[in-house]
N, C-alpha and C. Protein backbone atom coordinates (compact mmCIF):
# COMPACT_ATOMS: atom_id res chain seq x y z
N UNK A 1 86.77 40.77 27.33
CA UNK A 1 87.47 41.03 26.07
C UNK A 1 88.97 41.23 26.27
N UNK A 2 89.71 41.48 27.49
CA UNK A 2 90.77 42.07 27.64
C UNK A 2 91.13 40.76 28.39
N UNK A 3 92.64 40.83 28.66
CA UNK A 3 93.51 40.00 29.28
C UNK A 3 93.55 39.99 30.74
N UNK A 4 92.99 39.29 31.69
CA UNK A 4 93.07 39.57 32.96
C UNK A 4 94.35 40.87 33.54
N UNK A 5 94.08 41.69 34.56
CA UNK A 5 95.05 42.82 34.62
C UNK A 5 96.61 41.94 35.62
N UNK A 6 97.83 42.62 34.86
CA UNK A 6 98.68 42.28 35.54
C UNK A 6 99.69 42.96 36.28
N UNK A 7 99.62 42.94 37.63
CA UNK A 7 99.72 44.06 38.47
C UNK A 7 101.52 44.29 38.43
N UNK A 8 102.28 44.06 37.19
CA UNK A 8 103.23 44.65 37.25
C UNK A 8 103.81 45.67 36.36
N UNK A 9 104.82 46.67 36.10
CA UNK A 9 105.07 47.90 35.30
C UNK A 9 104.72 47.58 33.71
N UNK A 10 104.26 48.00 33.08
CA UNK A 10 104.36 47.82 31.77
C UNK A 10 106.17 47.95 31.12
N UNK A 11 106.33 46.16 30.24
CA UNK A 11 107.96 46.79 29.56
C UNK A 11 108.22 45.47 30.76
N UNK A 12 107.87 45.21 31.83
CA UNK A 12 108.30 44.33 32.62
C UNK A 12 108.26 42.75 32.31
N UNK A 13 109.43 41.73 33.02
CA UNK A 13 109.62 40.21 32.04
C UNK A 13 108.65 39.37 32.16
N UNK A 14 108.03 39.47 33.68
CA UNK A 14 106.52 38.56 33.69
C UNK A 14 105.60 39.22 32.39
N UNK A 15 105.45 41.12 32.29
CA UNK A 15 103.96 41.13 31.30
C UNK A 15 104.64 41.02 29.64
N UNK A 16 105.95 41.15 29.30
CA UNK A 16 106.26 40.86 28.40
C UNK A 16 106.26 39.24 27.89
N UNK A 17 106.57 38.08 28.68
CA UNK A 17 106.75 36.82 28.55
C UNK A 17 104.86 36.22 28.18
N UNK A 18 104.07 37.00 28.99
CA UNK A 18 102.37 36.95 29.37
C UNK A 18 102.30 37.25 27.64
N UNK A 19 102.90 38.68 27.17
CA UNK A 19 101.95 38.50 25.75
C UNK A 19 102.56 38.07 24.43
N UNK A 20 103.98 37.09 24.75
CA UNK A 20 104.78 36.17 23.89
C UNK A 20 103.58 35.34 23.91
N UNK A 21 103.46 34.93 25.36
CA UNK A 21 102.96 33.68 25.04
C UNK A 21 101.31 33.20 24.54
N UNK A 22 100.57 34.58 24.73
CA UNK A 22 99.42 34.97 23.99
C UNK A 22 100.01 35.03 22.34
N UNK A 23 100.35 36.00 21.95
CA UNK A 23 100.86 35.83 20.58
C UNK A 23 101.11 34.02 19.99
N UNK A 24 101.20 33.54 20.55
CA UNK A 24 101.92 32.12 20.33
C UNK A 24 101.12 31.31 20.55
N UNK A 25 99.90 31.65 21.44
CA UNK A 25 98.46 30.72 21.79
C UNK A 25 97.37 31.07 20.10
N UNK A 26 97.36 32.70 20.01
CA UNK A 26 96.80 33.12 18.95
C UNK A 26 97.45 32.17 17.45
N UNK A 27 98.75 32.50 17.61
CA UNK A 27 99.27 31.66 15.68
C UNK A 27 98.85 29.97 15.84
N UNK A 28 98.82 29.55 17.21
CA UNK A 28 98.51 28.03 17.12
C UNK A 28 97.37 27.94 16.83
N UNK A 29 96.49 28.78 17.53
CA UNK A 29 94.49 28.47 16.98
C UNK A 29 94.91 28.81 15.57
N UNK A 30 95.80 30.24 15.03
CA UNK A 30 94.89 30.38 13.89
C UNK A 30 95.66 28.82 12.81
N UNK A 31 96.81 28.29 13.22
CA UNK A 31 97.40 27.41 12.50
C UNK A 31 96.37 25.86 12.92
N UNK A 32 95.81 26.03 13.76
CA UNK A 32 94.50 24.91 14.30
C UNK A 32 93.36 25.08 13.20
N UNK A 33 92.66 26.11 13.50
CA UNK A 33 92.23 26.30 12.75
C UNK A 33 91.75 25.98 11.05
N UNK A 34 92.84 26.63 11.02
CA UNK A 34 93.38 26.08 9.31
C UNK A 34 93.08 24.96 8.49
N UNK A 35 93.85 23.91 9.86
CA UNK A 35 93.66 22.38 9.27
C UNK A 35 92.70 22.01 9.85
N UNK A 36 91.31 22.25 10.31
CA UNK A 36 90.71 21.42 11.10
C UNK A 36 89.21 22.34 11.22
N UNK A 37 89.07 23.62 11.24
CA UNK A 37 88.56 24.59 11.12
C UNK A 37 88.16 24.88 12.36
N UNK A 38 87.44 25.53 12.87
CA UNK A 38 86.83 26.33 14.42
C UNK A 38 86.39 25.02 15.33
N UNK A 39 85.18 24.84 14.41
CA UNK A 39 84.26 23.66 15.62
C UNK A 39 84.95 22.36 15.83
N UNK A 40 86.13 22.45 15.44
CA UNK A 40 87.00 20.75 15.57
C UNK A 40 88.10 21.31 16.55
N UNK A 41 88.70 22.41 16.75
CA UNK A 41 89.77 23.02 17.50
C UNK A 41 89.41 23.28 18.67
N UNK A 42 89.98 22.11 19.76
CA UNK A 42 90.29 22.55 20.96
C UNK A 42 91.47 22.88 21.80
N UNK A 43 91.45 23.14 23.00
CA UNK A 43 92.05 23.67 23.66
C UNK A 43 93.79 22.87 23.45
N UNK A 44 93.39 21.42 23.71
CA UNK A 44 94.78 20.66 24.13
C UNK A 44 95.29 21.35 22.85
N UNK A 45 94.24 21.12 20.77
CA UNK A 45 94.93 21.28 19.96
C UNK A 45 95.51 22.51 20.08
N UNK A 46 95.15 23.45 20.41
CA UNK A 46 96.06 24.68 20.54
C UNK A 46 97.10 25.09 21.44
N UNK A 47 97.18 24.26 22.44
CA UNK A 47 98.20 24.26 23.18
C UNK A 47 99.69 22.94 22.73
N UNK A 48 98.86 21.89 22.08
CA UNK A 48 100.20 21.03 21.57
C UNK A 48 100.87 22.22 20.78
N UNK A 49 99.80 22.47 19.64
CA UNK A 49 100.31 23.44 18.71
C UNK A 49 101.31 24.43 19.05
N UNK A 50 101.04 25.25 20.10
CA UNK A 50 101.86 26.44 20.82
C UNK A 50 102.78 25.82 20.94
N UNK A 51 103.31 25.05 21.63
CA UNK A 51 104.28 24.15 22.42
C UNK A 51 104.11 24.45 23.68
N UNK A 52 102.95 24.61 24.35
CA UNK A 52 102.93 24.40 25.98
C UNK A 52 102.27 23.55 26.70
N UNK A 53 101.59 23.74 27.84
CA UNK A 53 100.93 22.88 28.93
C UNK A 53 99.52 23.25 28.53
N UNK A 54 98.32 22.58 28.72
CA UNK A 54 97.10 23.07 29.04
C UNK A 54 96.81 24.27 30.02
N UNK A 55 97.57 23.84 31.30
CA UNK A 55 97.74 25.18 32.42
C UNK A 55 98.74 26.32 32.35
N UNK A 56 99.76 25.86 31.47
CA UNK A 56 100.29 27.82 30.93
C UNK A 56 99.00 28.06 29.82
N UNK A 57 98.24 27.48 29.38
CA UNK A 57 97.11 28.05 27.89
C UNK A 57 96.51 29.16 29.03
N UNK A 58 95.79 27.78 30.21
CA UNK A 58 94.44 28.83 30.86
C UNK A 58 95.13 30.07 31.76
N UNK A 59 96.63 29.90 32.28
CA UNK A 59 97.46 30.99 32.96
C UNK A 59 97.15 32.60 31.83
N UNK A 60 97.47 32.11 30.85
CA UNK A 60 97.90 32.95 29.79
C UNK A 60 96.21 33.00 29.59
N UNK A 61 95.51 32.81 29.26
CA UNK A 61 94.01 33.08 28.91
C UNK A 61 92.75 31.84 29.73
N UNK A 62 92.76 32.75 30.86
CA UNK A 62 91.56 32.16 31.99
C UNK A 62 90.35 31.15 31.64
N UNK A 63 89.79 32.01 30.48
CA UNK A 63 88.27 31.69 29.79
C UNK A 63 88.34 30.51 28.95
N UNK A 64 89.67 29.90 28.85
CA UNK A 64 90.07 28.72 27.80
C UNK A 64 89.65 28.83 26.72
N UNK A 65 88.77 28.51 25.85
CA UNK A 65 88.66 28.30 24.54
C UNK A 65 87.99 29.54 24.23
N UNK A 66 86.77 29.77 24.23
CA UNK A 66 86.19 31.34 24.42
C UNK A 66 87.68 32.21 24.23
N UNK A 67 88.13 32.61 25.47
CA UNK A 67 89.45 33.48 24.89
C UNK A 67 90.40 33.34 24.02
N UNK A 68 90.48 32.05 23.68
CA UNK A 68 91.33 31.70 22.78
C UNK A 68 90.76 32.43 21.53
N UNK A 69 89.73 31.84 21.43
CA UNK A 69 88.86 32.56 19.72
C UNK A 69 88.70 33.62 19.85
N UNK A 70 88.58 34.40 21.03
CA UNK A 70 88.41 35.93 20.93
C UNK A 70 89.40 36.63 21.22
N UNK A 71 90.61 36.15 21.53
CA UNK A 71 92.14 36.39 21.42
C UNK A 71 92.41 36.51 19.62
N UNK A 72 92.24 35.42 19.38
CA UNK A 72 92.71 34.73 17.97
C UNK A 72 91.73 36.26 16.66
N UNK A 73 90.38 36.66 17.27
CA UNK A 73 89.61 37.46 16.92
C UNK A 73 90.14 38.62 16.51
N UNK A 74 90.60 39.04 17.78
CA UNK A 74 91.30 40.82 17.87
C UNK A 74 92.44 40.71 17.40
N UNK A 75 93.43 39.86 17.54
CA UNK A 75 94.61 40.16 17.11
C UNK A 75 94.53 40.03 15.45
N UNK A 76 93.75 39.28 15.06
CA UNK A 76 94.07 39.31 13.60
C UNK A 76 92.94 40.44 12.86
N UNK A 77 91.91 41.22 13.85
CA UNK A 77 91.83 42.35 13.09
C UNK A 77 92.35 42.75 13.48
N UNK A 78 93.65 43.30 14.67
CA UNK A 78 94.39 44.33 14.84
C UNK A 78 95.51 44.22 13.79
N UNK A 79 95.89 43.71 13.14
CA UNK A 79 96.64 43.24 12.42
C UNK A 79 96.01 43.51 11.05
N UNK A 80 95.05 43.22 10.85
CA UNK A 80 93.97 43.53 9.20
C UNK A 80 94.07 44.88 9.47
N UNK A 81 93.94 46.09 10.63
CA UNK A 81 93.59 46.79 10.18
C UNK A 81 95.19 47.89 10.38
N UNK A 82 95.92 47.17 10.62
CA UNK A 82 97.48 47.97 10.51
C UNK A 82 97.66 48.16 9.34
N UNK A 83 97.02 46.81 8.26
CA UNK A 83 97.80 46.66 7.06
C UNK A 83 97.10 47.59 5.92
N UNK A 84 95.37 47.73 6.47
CA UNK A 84 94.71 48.57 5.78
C UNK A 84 95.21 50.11 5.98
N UNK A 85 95.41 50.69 6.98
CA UNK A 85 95.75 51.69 7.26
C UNK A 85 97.15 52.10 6.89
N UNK A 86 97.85 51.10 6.74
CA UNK A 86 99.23 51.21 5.69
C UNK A 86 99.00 51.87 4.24
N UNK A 87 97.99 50.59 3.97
CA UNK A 87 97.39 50.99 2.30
C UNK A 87 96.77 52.17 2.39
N UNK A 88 95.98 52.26 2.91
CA UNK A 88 95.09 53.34 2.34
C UNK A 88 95.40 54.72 2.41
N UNK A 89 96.61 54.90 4.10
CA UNK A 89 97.14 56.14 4.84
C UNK A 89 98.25 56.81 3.45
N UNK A 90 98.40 55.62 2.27
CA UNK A 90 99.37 55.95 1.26
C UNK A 90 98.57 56.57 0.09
N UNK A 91 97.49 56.34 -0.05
CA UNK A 91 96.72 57.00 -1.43
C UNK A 91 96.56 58.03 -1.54
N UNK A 92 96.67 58.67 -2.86
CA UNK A 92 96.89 60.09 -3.08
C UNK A 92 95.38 60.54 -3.55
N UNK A 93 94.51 59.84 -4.04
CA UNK A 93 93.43 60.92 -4.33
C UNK A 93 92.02 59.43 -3.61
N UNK A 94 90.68 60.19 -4.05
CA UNK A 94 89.56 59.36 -3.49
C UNK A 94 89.80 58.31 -4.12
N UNK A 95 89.57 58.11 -5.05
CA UNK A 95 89.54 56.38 -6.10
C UNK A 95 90.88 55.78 -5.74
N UNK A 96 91.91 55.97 -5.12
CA UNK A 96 92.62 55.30 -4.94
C UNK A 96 92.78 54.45 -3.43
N UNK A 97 92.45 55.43 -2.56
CA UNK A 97 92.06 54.79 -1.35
C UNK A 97 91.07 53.78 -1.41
N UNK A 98 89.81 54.26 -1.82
CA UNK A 98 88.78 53.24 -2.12
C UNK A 98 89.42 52.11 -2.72
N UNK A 99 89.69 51.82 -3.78
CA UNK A 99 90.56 50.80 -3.99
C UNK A 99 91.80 49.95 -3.26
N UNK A 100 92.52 51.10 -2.26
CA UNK A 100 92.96 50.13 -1.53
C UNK A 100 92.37 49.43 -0.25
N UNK A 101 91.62 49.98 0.02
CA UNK A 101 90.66 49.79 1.35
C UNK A 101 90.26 48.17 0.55
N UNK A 102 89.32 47.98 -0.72
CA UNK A 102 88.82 47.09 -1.08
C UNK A 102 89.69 46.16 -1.37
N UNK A 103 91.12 45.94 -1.80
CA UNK A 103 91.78 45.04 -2.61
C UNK A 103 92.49 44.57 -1.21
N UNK A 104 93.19 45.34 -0.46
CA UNK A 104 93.85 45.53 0.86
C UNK A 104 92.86 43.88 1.52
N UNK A 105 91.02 44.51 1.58
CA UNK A 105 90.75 43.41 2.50
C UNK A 105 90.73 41.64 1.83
N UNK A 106 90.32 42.28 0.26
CA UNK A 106 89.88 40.99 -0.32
C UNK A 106 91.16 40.03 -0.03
N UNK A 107 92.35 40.80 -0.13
CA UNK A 107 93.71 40.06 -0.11
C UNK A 107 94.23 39.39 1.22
N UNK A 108 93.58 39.86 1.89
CA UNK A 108 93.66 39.58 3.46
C UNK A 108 93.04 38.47 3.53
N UNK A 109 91.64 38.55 3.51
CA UNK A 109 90.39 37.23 3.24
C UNK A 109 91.32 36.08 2.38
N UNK A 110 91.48 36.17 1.53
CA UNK A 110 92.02 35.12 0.85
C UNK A 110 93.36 34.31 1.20
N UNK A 111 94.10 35.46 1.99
CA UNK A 111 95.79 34.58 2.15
C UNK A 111 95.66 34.38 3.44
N UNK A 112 94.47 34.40 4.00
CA UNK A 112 94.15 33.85 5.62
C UNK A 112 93.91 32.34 5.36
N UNK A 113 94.37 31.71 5.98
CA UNK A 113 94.34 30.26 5.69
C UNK A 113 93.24 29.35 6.58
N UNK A 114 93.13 30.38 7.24
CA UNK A 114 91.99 30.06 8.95
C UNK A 114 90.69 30.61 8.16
N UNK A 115 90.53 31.27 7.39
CA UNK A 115 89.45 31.96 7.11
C UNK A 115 88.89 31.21 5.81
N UNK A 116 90.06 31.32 5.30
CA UNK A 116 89.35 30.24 3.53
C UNK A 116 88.74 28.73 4.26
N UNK A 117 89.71 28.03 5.23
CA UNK A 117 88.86 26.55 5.51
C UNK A 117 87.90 27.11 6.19
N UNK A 118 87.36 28.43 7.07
CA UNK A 118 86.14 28.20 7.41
C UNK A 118 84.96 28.12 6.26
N UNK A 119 85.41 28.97 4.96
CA UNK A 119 84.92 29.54 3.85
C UNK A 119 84.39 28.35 3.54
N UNK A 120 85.31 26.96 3.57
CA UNK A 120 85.11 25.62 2.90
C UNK A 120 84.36 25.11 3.70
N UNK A 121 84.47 24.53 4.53
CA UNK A 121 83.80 23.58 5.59
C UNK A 121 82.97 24.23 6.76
N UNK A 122 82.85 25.48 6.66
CA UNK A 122 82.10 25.95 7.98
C UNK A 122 81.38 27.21 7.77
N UNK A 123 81.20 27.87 6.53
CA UNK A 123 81.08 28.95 6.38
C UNK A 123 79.84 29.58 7.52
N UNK A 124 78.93 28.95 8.13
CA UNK A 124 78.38 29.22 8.68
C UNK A 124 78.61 30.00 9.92
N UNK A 125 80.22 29.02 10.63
CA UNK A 125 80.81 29.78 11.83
C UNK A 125 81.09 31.44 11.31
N UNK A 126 81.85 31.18 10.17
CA UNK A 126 82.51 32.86 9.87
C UNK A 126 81.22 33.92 9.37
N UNK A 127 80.18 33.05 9.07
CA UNK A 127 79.49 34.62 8.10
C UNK A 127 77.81 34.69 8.99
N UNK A 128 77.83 34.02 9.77
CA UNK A 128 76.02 33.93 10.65
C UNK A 128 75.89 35.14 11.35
N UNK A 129 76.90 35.86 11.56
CA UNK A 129 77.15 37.37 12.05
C UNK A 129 76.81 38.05 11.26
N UNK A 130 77.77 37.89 10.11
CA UNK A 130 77.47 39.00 8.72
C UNK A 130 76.10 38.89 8.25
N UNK A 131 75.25 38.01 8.31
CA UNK A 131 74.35 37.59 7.54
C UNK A 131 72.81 38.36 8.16
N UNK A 132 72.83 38.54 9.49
CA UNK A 132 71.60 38.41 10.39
C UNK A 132 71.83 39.98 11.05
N UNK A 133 71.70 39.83 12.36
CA UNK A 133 71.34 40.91 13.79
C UNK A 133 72.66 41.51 13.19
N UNK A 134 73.64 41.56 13.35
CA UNK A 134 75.20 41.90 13.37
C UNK A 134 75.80 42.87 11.90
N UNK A 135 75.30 42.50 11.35
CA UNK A 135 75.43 42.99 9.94
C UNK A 135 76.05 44.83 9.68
N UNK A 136 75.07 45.53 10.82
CA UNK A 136 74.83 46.79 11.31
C UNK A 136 76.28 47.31 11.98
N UNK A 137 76.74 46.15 12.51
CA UNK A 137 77.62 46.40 13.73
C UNK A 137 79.21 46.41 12.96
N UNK A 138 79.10 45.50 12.12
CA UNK A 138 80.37 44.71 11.29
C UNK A 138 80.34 46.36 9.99
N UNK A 139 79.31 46.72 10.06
CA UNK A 139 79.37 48.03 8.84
C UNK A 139 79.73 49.33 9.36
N UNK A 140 79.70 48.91 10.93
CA UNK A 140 79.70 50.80 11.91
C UNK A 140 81.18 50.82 11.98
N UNK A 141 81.91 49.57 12.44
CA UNK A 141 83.08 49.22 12.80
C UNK A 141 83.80 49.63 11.71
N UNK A 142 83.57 49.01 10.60
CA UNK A 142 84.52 49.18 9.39
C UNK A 142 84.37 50.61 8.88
N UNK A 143 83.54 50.86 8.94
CA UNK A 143 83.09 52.07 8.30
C UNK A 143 83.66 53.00 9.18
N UNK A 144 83.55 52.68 10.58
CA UNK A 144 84.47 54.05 11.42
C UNK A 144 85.84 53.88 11.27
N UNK A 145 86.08 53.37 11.03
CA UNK A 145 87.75 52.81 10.78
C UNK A 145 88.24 53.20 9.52
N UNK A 146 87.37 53.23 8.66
CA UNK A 146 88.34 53.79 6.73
C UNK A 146 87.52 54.51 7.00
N UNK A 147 86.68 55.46 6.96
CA UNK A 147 86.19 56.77 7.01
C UNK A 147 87.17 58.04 7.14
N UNK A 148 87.97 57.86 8.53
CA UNK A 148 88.88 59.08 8.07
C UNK A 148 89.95 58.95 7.05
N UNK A 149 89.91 57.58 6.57
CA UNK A 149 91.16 58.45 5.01
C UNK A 149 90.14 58.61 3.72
N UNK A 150 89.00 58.85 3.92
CA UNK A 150 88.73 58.90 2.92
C UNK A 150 88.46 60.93 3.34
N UNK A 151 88.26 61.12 4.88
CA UNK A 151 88.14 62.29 4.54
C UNK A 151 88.93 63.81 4.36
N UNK A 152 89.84 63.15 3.82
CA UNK A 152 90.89 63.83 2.83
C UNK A 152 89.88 64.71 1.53
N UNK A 153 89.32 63.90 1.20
CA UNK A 153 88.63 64.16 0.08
C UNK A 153 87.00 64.59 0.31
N UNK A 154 86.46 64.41 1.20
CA UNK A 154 84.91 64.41 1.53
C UNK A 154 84.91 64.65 2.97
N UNK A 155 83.49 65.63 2.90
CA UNK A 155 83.16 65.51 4.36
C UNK A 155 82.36 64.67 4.81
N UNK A 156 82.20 64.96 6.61
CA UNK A 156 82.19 63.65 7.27
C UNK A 156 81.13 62.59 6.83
N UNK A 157 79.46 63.35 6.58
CA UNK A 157 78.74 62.17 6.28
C UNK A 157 78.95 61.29 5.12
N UNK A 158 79.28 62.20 4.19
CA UNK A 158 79.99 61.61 2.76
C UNK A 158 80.83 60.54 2.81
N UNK A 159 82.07 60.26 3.76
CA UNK A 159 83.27 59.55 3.97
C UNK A 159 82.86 58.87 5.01
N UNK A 160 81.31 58.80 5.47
CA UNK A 160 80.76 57.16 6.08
C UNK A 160 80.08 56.77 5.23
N UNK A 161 79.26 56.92 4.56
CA UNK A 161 78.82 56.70 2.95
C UNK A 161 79.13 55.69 2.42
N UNK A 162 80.59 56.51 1.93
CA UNK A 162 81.62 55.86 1.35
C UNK A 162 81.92 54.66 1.75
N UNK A 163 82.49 54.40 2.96
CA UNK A 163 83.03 53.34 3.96
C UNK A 163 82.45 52.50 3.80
N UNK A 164 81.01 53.03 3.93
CA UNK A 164 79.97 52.20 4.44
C UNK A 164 79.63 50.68 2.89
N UNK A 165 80.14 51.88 1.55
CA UNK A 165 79.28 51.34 0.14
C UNK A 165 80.62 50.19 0.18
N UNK A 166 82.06 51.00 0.28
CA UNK A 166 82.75 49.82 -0.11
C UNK A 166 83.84 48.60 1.09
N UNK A 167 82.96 48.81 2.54
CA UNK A 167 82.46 47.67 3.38
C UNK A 167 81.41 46.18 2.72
N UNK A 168 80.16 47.11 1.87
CA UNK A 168 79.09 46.22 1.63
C UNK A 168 79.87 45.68 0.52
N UNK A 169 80.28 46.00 -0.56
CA UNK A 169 81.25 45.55 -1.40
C UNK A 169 81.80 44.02 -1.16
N UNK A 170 82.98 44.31 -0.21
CA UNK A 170 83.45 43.59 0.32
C UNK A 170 83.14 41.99 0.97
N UNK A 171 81.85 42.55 1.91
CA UNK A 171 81.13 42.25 2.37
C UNK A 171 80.15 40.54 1.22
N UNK A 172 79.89 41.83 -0.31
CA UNK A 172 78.84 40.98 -0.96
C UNK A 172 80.15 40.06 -1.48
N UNK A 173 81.14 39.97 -1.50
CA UNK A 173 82.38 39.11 -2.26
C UNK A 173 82.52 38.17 -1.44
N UNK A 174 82.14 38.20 0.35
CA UNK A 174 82.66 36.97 0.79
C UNK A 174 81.25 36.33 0.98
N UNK A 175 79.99 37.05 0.96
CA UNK A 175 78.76 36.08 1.31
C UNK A 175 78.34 35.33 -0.68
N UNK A 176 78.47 36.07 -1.51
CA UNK A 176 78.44 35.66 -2.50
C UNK A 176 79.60 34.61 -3.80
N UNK A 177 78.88 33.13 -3.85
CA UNK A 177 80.25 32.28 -4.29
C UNK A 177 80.39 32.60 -5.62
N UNK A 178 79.10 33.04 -6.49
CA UNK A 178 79.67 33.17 -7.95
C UNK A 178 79.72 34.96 -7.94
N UNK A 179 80.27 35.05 -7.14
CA UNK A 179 80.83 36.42 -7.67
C UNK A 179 82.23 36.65 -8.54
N UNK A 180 81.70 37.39 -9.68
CA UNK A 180 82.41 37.68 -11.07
C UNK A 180 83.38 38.59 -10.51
N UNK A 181 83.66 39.56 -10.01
CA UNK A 181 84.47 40.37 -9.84
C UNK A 181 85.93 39.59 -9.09
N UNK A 182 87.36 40.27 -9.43
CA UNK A 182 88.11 39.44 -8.64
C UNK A 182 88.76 40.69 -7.93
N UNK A 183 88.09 41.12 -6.38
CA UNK A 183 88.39 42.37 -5.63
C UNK A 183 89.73 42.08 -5.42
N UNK A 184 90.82 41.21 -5.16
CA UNK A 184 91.83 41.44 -5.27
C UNK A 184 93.10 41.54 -6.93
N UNK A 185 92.01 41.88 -7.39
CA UNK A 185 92.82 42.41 -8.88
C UNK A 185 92.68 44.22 -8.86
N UNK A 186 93.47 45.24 -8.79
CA UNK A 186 93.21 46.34 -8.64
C UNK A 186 92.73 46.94 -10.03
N UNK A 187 92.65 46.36 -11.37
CA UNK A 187 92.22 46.76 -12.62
C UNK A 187 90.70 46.85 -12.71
N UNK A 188 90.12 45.58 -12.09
CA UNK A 188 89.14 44.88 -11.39
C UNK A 188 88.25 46.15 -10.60
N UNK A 189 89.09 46.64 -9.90
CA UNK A 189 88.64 47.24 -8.74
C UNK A 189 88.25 48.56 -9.35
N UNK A 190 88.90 49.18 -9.78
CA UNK A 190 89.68 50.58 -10.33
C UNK A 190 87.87 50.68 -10.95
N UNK A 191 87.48 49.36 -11.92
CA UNK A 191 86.57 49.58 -12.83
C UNK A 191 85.29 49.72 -11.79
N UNK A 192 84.84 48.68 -11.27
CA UNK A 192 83.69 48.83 -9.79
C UNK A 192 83.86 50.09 -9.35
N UNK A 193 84.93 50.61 -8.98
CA UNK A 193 84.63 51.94 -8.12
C UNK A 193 84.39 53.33 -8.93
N UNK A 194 84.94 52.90 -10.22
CA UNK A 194 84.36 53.81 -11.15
C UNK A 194 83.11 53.81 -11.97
N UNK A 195 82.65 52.68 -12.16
CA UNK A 195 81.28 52.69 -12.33
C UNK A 195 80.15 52.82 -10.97
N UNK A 196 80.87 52.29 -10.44
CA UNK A 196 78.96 52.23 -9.12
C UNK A 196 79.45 52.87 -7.89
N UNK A 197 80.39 53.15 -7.38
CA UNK A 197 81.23 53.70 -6.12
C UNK A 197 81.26 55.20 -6.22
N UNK A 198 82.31 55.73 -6.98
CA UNK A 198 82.45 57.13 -7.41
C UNK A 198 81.04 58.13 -7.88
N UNK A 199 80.39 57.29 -8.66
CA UNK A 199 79.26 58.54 -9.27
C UNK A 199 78.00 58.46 -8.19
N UNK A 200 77.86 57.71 -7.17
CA UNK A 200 77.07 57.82 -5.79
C UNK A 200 77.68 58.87 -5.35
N UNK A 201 79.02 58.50 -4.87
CA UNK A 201 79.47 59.78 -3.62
C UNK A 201 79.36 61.00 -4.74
N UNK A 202 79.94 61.27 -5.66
CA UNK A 202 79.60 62.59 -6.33
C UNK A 202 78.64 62.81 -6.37
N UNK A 203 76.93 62.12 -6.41
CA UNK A 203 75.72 62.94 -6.40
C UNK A 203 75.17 62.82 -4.64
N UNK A 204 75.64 61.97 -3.81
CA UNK A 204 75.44 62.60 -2.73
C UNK A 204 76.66 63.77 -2.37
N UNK A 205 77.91 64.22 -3.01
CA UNK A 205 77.78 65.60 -2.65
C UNK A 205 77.14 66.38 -2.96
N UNK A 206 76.45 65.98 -4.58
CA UNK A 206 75.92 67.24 -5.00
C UNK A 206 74.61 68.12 -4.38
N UNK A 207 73.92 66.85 -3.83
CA UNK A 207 72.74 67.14 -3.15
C UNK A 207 73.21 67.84 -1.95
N UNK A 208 74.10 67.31 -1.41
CA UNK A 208 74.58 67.94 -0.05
C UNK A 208 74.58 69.35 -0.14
N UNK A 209 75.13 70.25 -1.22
CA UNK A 209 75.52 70.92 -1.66
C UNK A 209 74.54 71.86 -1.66
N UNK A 210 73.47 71.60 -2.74
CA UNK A 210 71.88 71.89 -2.45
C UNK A 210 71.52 72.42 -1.72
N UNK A 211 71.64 71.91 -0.31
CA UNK A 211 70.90 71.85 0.85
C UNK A 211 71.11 73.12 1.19
């Protein structure tokens, strides 16, 4: 999963130049991608793309194509989830986070250009995870990740709950094509989380409460 280790100081011009040129292997797949989608993108295409050699690609990522997609993987959720944590680290009460957590991703999904042509021509590559064995894994992840801003407002089991309801949300918008809702409209949103989102977590506090 990680970048072969490089035995010089961190801040130094060999490991700084090493993750230019990763950054620059990553925007060519995801710009490969795009036009051509996953199972048509190879190596040379992502390296014309970059502007390098085949042998600076495998220098820069050993595993060739494999790393490439799982390069291309992490960086653009490390990146999804800077932008979520922007949004959401800004909301002032529960319904508003929830809403940005949800609009934050739908908006992401959609202005990904690598992600809509898989949507078109491949949906199978992007969602056979979501769909099956994985499903569990893709809900622990997300869910551990927006869980603590929601627990501003709720405690802990409550604010995986939460995570968890408007992950599946999310979730049912990209496996479902006639879905009516438009999660990146926040009026849209505001209404979903106030009808079916909000009055869950309020009666699982209440029960909590109970106990």
């Amino acid at each position: 999963m990680s970048l072969a280790a490089i035995d010089k100081p961190t801040g130094s011009p060999q490991r700084g130049d090493a993750a230019s040129k990763r950054v620059a292997i990553v925007d060519a797949a995801l710009a490969c991608v795009a036009a051509r989608g996953l199972k048509a993108t190879t190596v040379d295409d992502v390296a014309r793309a970059a502007g390098m050699s085949r042998a600076t690609l495998y220098r820069t990522l050993p595993g060739g194509r494999d790393d490439v997609i799982r390069a291309m993987a992490e960086t653009e959720l490390a990146r999804f989830f800077s932008a979520l944590a922007v949004a959401m680290g800004g909301a002032e009460d529960l319904e508003a986070a929830l809403v940005a957590g949800i609009t934050t991703t739908a908006r992401w999904v959609q202005d990904s250009a690598a992600i809509q042509t898989m949507l078109e021509i491949e949906p199978d590559e992007l969602l056979k995870n979501l769909s099956f064995g994985e499903m569990d894994q893709a809900l622990a992840v997300a869910a551990g990740f927006s869980a603590p801003f929601y627990g501003r407002w709720l405690e802990h089991e409550q604010s995986l709950r939460a995570a968890e309801w408007a992950t599946r949300i999310v979730l049912s918008y990209l496996l479902d094509e006639d879905e009516m809702i438009d999660l990146t409209d926040e009026d849209d949103v505001h209404g979903l989380v106030g009808r079916f989102v909000l009055p869950g977590i309020e009666a699982l506090a209440s029960s909590t409460r109970t106990l």
